[in-house]
N, C-alpha and C. Protein backbone atom coordinates (compact mmCIF):
# COMPACT_ATOMS: atom_id res chain seq x y z
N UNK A 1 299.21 71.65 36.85
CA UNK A 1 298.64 71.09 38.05
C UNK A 1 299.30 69.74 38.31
N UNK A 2 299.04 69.53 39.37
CA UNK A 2 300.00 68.12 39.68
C UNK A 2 299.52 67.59 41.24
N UNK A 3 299.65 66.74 41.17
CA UNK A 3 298.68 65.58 42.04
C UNK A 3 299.38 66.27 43.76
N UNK A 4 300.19 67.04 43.69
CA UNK A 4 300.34 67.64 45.16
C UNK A 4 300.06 68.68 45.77
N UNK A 5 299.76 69.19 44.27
CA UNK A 5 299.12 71.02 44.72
C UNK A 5 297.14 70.64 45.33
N UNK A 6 297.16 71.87 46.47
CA UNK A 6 295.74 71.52 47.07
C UNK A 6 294.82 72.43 45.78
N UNK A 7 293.74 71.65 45.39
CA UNK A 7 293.21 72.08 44.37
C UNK A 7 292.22 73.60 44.29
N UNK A 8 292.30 73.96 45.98
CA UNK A 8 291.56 75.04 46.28
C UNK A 8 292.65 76.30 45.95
N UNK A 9 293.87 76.00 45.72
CA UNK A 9 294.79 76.81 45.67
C UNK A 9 295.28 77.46 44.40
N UNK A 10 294.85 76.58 43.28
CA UNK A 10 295.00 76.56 42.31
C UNK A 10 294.01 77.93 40.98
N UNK A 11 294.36 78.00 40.20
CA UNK A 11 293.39 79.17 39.46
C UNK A 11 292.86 78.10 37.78
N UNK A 12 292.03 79.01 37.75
CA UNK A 12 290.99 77.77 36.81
C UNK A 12 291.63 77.52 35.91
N UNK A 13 292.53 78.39 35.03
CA UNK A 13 293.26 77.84 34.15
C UNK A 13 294.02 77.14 34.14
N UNK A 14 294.95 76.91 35.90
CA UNK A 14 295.87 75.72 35.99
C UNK A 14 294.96 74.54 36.51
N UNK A 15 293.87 74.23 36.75
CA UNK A 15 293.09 73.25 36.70
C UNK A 15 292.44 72.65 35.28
N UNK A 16 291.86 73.75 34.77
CA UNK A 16 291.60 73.35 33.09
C UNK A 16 290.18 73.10 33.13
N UNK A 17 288.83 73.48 32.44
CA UNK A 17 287.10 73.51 32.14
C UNK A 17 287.73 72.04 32.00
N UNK A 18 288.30 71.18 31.76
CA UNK A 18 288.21 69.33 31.68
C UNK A 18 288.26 68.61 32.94
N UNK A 19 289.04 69.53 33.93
CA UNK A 19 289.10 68.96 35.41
C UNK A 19 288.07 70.04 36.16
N UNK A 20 287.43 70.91 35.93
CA UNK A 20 286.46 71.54 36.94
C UNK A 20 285.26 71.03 37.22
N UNK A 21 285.30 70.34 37.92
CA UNK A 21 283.54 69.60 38.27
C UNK A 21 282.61 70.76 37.78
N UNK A 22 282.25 71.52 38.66
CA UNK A 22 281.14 72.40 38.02
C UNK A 22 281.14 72.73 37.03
N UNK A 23 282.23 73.18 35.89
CA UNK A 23 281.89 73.08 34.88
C UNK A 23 281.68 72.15 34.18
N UNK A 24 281.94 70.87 34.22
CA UNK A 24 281.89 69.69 33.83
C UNK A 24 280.15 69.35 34.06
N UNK A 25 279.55 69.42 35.41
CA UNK A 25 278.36 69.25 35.51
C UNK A 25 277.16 70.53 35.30
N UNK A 26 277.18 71.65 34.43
CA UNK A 26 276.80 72.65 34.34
C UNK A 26 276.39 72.02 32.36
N UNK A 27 277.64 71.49 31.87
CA UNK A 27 278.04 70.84 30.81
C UNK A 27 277.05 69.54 30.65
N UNK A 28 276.73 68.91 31.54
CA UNK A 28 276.51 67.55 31.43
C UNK A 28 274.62 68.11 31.53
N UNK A 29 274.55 68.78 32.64
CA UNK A 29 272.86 69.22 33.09
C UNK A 29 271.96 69.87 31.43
N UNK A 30 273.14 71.03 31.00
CA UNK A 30 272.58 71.39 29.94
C UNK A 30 272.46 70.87 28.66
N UNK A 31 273.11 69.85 28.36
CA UNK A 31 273.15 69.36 26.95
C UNK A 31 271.49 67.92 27.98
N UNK A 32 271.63 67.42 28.95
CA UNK A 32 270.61 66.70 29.20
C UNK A 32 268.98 67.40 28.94
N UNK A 33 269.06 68.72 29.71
CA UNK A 33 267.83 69.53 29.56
C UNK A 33 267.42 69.51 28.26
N UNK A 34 268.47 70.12 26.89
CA UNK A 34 268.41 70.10 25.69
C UNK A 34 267.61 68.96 25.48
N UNK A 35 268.24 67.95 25.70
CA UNK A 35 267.80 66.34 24.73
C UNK A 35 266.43 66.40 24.96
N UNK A 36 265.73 66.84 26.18
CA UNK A 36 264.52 67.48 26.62
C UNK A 36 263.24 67.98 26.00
N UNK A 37 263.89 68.87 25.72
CA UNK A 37 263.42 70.00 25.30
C UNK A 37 261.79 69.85 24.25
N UNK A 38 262.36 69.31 23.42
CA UNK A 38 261.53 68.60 22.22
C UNK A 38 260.55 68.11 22.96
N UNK A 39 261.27 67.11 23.34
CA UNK A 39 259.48 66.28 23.49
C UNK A 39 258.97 67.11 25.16
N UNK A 40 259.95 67.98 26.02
CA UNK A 40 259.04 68.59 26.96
C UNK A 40 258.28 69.60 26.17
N UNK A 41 258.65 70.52 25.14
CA UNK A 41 257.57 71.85 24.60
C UNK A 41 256.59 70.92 23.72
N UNK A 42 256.65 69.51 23.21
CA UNK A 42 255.23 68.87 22.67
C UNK A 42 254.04 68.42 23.59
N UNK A 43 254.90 68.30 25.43
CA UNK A 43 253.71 68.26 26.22
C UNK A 43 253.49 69.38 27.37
N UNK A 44 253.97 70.90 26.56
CA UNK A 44 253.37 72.18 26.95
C UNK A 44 254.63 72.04 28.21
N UNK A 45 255.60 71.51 28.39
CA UNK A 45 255.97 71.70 29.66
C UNK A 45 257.70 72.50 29.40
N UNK A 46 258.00 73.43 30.31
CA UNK A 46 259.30 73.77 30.43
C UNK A 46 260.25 72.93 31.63
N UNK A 47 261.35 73.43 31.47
CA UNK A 47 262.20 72.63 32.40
C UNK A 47 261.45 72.82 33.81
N UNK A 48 261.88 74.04 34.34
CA UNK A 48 260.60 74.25 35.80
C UNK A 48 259.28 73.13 35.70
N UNK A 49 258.77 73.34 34.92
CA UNK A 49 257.48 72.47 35.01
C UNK A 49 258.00 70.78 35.20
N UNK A 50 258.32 70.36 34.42
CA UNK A 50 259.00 69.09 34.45
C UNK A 50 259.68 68.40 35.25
N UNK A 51 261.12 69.25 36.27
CA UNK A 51 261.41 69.09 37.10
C UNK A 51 260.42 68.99 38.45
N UNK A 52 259.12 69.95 38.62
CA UNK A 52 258.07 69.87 39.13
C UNK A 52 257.52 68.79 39.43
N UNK A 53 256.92 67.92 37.96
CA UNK A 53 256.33 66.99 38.09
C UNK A 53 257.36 65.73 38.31
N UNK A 54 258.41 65.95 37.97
CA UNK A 54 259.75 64.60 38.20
C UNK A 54 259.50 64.57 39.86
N UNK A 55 259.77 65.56 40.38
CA UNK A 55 259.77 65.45 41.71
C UNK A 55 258.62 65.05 42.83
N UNK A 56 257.38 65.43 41.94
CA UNK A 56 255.68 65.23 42.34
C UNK A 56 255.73 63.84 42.28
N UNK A 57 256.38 62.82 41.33
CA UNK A 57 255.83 61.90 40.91
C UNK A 57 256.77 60.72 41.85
N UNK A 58 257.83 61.56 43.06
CA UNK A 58 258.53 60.52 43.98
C UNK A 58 257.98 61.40 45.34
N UNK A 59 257.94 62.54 45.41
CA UNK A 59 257.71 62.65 46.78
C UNK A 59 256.59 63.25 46.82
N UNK A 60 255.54 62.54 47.65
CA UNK A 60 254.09 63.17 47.99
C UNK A 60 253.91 64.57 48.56
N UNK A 61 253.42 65.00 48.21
CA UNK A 61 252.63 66.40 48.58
C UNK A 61 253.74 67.04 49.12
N UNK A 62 254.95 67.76 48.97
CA UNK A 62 255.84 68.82 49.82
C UNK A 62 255.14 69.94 49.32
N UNK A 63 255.72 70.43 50.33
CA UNK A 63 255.65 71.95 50.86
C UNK A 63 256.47 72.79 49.52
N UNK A 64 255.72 74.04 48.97
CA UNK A 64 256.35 74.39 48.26
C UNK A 64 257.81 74.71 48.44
N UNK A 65 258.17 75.18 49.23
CA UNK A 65 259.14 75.50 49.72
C UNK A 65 259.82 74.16 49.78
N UNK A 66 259.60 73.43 49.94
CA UNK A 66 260.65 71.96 49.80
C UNK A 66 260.52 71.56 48.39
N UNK A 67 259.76 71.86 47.43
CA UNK A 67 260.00 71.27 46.39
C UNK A 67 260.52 72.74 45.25
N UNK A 68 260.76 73.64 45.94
CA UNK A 68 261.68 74.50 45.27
C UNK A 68 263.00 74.02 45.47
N UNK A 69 263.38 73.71 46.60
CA UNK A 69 264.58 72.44 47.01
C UNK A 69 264.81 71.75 46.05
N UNK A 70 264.03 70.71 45.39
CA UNK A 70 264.28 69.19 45.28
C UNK A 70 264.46 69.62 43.53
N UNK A 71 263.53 70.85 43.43
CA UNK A 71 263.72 70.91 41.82
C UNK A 71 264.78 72.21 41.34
N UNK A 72 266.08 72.64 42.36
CA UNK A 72 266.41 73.26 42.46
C UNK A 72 266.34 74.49 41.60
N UNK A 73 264.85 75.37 41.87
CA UNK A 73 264.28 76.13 41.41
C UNK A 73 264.05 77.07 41.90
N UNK A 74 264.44 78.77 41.51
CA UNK A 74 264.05 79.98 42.88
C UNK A 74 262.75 79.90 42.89
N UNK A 75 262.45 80.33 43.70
CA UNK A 75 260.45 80.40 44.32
C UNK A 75 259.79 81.09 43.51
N UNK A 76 260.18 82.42 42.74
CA UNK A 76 259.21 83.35 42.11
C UNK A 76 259.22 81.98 40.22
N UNK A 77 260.31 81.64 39.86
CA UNK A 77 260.19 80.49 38.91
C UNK A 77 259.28 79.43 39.33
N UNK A 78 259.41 78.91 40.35
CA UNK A 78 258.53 77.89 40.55
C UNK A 78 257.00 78.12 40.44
N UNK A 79 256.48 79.21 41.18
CA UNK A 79 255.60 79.63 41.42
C UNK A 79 254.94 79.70 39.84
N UNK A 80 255.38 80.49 38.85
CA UNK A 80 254.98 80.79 37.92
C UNK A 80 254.58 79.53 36.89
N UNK A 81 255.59 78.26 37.18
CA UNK A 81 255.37 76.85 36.69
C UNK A 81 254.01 76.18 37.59
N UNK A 82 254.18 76.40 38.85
CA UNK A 82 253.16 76.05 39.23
C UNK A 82 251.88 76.59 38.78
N UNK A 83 251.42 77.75 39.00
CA UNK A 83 250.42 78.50 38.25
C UNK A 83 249.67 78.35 36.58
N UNK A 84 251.28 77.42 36.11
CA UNK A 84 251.09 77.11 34.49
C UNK A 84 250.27 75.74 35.03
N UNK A 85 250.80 74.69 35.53
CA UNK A 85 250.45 73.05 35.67
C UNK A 85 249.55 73.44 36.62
N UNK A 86 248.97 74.28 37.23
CA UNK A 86 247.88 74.51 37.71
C UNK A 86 246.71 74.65 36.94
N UNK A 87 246.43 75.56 35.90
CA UNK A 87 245.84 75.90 35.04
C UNK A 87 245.45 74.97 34.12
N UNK A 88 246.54 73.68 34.04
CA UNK A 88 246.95 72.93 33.33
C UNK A 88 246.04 71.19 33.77
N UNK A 89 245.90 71.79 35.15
CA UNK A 89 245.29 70.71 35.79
C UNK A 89 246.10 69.47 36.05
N UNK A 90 247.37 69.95 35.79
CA UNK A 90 248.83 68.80 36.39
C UNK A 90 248.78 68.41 37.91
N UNK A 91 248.60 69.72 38.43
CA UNK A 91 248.66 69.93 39.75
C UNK A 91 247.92 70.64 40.81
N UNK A 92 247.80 70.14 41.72
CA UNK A 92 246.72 71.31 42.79
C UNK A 92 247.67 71.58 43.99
N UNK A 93 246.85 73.07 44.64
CA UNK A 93 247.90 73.02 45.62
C UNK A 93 246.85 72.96 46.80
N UNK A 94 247.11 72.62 47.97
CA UNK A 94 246.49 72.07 48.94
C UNK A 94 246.88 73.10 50.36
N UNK A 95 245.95 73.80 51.40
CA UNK A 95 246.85 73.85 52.76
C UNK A 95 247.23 72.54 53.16
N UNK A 96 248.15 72.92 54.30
CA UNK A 96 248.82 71.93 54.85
C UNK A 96 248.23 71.66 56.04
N UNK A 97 247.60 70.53 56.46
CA UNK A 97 247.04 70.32 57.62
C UNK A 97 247.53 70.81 59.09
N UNK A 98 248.96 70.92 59.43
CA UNK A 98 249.19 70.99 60.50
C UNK A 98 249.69 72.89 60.36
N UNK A 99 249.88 73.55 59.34
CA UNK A 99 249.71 75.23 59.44
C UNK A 99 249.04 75.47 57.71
N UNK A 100 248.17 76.29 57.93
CA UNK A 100 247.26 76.69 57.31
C UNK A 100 247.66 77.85 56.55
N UNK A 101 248.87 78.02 56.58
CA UNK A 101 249.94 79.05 55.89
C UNK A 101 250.37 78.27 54.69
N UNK A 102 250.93 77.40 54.89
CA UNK A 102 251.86 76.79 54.40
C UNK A 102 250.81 76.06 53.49
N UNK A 103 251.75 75.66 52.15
CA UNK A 103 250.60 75.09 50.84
C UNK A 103 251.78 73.69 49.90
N UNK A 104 250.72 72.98 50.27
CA UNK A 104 251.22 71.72 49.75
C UNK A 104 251.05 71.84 48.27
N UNK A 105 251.24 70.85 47.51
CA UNK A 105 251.13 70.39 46.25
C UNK A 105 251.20 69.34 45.49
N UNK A 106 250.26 68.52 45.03
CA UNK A 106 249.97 67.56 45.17
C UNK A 106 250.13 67.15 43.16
N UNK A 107 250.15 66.04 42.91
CA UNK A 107 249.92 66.00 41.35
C UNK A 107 248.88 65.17 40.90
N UNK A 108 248.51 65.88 39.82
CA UNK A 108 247.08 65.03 39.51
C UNK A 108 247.02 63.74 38.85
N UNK A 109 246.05 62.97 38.51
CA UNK A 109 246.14 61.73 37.59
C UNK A 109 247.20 62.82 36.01
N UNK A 110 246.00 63.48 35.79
CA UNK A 110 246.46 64.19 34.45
C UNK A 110 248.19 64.43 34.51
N UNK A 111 248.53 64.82 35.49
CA UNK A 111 250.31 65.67 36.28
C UNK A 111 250.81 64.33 35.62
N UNK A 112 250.41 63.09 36.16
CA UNK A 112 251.09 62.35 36.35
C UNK A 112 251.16 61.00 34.68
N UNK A 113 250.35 61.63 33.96
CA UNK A 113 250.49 60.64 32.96
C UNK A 113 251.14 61.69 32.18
N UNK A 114 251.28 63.04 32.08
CA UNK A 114 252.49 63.94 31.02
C UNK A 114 253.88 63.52 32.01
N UNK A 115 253.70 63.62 33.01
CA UNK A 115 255.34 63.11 34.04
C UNK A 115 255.66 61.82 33.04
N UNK A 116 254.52 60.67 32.85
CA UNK A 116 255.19 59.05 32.16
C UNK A 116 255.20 59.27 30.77
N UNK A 117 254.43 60.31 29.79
CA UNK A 117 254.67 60.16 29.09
C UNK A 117 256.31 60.85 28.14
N UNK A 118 256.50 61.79 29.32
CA UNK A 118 258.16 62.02 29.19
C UNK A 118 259.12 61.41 29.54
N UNK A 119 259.14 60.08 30.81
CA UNK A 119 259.81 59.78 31.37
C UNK A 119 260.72 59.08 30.64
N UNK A 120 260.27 58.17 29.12
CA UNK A 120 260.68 57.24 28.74
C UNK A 120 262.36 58.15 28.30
N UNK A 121 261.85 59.04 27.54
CA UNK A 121 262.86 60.40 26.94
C UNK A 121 263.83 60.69 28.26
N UNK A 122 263.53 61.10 29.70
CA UNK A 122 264.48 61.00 30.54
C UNK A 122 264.97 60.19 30.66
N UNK A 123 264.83 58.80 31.01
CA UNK A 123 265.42 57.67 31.34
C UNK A 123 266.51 57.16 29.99
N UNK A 124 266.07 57.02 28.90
CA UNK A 124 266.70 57.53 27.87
C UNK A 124 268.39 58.22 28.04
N UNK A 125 267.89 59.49 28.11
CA UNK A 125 269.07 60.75 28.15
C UNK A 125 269.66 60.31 29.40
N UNK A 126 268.91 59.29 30.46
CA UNK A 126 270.14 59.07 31.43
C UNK A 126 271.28 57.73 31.07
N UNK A 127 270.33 57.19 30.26
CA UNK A 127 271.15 56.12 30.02
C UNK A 127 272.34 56.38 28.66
N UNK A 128 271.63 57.54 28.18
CA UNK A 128 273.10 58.04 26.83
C UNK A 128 274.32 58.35 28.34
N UNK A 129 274.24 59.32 28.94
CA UNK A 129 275.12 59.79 29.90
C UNK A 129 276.01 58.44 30.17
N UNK A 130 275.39 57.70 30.72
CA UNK A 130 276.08 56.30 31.13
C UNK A 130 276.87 55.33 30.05
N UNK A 131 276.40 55.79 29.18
CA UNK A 131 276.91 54.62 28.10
C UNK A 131 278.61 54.23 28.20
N UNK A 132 278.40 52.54 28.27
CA UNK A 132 280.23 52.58 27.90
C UNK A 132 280.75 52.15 29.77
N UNK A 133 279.93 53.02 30.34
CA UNK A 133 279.96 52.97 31.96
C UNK A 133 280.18 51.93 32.93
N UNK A 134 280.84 50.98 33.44
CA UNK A 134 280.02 50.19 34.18
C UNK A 134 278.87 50.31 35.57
N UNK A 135 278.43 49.67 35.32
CA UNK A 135 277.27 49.28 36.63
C UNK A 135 278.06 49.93 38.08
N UNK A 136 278.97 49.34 38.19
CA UNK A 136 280.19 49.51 39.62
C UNK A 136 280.47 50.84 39.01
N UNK A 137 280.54 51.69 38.48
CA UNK A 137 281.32 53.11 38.26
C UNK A 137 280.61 53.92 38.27
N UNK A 138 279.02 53.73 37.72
CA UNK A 138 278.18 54.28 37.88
C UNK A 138 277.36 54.68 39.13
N UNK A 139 277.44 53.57 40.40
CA UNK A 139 277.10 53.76 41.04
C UNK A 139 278.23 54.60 41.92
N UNK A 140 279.47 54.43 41.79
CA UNK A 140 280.63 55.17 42.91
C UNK A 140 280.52 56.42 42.18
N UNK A 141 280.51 56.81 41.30
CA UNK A 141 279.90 58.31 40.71
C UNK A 141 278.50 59.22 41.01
N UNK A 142 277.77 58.17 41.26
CA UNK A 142 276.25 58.45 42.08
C UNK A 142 276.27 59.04 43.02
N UNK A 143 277.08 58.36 44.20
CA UNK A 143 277.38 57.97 45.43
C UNK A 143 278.62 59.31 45.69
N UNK A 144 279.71 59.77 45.05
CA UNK A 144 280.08 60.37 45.37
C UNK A 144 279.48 62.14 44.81
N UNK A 145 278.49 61.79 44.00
CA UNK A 145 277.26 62.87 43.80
C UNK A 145 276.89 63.67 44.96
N UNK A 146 276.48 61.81 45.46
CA UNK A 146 275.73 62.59 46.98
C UNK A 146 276.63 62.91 47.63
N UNK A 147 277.68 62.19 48.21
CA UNK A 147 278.61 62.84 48.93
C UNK A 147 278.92 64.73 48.76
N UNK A 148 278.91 64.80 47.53
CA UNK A 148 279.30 65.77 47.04
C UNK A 148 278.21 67.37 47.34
N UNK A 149 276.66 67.00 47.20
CA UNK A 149 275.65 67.18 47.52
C UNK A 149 275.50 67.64 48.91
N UNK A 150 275.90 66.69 49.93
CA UNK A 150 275.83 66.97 51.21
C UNK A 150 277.07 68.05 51.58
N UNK A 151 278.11 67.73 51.41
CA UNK A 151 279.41 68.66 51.42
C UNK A 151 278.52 70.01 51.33
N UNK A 152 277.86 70.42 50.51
CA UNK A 152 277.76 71.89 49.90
C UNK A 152 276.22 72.28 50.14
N UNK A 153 275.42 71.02 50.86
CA UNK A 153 273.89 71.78 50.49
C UNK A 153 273.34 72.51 52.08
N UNK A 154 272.31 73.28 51.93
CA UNK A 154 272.05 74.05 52.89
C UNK A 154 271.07 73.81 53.68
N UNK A 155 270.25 72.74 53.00
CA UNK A 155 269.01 72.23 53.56
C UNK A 155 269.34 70.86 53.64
N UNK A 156 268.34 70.07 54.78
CA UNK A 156 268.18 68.67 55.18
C UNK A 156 267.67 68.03 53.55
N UNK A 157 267.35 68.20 52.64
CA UNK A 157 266.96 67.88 51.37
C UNK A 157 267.41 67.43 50.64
C-alpha cells in the first residue's frame, strides 16, 4: 500500500488488520467490554443492560427505538435487557405523552446508582485506552470519531 493508492481500491491484505479501522475498533470495543465484564456480571448486568443504563443516565426518557440507537443494540436484544432491568427495578417504561404507542424509558434511583457504581470501572478502561495520549490527540481522535460516525450513520442520533 502506498500513500497514492485510493484506499477503497485496495484488498484487506494490501491494507493489513493494523491499518483497517474497523478492525482496529471492533479490537479496541471488545477487549473494553471484557475489562467490563467482571465487575458488570457482580452487578447482575450484561453488556445490553449496561450500555442501557450508560445511555439512561445522559439522555432522559428516549423512545425505545432511539435508545436501541444510542446503545447500538438490535430491538429484540434490547427488549430482553430491558425486561431484565425491568424486573430489576433499574428501569420503567413509560407511554409517551404525545403517541400512546410509542414507550419511553426512564431509569430509576435504583438504575441509576448500579449505572455509578460501574462507572468508576468505565471511566477507568477509558482512561487505560488513552494512556501515553495527549489531551490535543485525544480529542482530534474523538472528533474525527464523530466525523466518522456521521459519514456512515443512518439516523439523526
Amino acid at each position: 500500500m502506498n500513500d497514492e493508492t485510493p484506499i477503497a481500491t485496495l484488498r484487506l491484505g494490501e491494507i493489513g488488520l493494523w491499518n483497517y479501522a474497523p478492525y482496529l475498533m471492533n479490537r479496541i470495543m471488545g477487549r473494553y467490554n471484557a475489562s467490563l465484564r467482571e465487575e458488570m456480571a457482580g452487578l447482575g448486568l450484561s453488556t445490553p443492560k449496561m450500555r442501557a443504563l450508560a445511555v439512561l443516565s445522559v439522555v432522559e426518557t428516549p423512545l425505545i427505538r432511539e435508545l436501541a440507537i444510542y446503545t447500538v443494540t438490535d430491538p429484540s436484544t434490547l427488549s430482553r435487557a430491558l425486561d431484565q432491568l425491568q424486573a430489576e427495578g433499574l428501569i420503567r417504561r413509560e407511554a409517551d405523552a404525545a403517541d400512546s404507542r410509542a414507550v419511553r424509558v426512564v431509569i430509576t434511583e435504583a438504575g441509576r446508582a448500579a449505572f455509578d457504581t460501574l462507572w468508576p470501572q468505565m471511566a477507568q478502561a477509558n482512561a487505560r485506552m488513552f494512556r501515553g495520549i495527549p489531551d490535543e490527540e485525544r480529542r482530534a481522535f474523538v472528533g474525527t470519531l464523530q466525523k466518522m460516525l456521521t459519514n456512515i450513520r443512518r439516523h439523526e442520533i
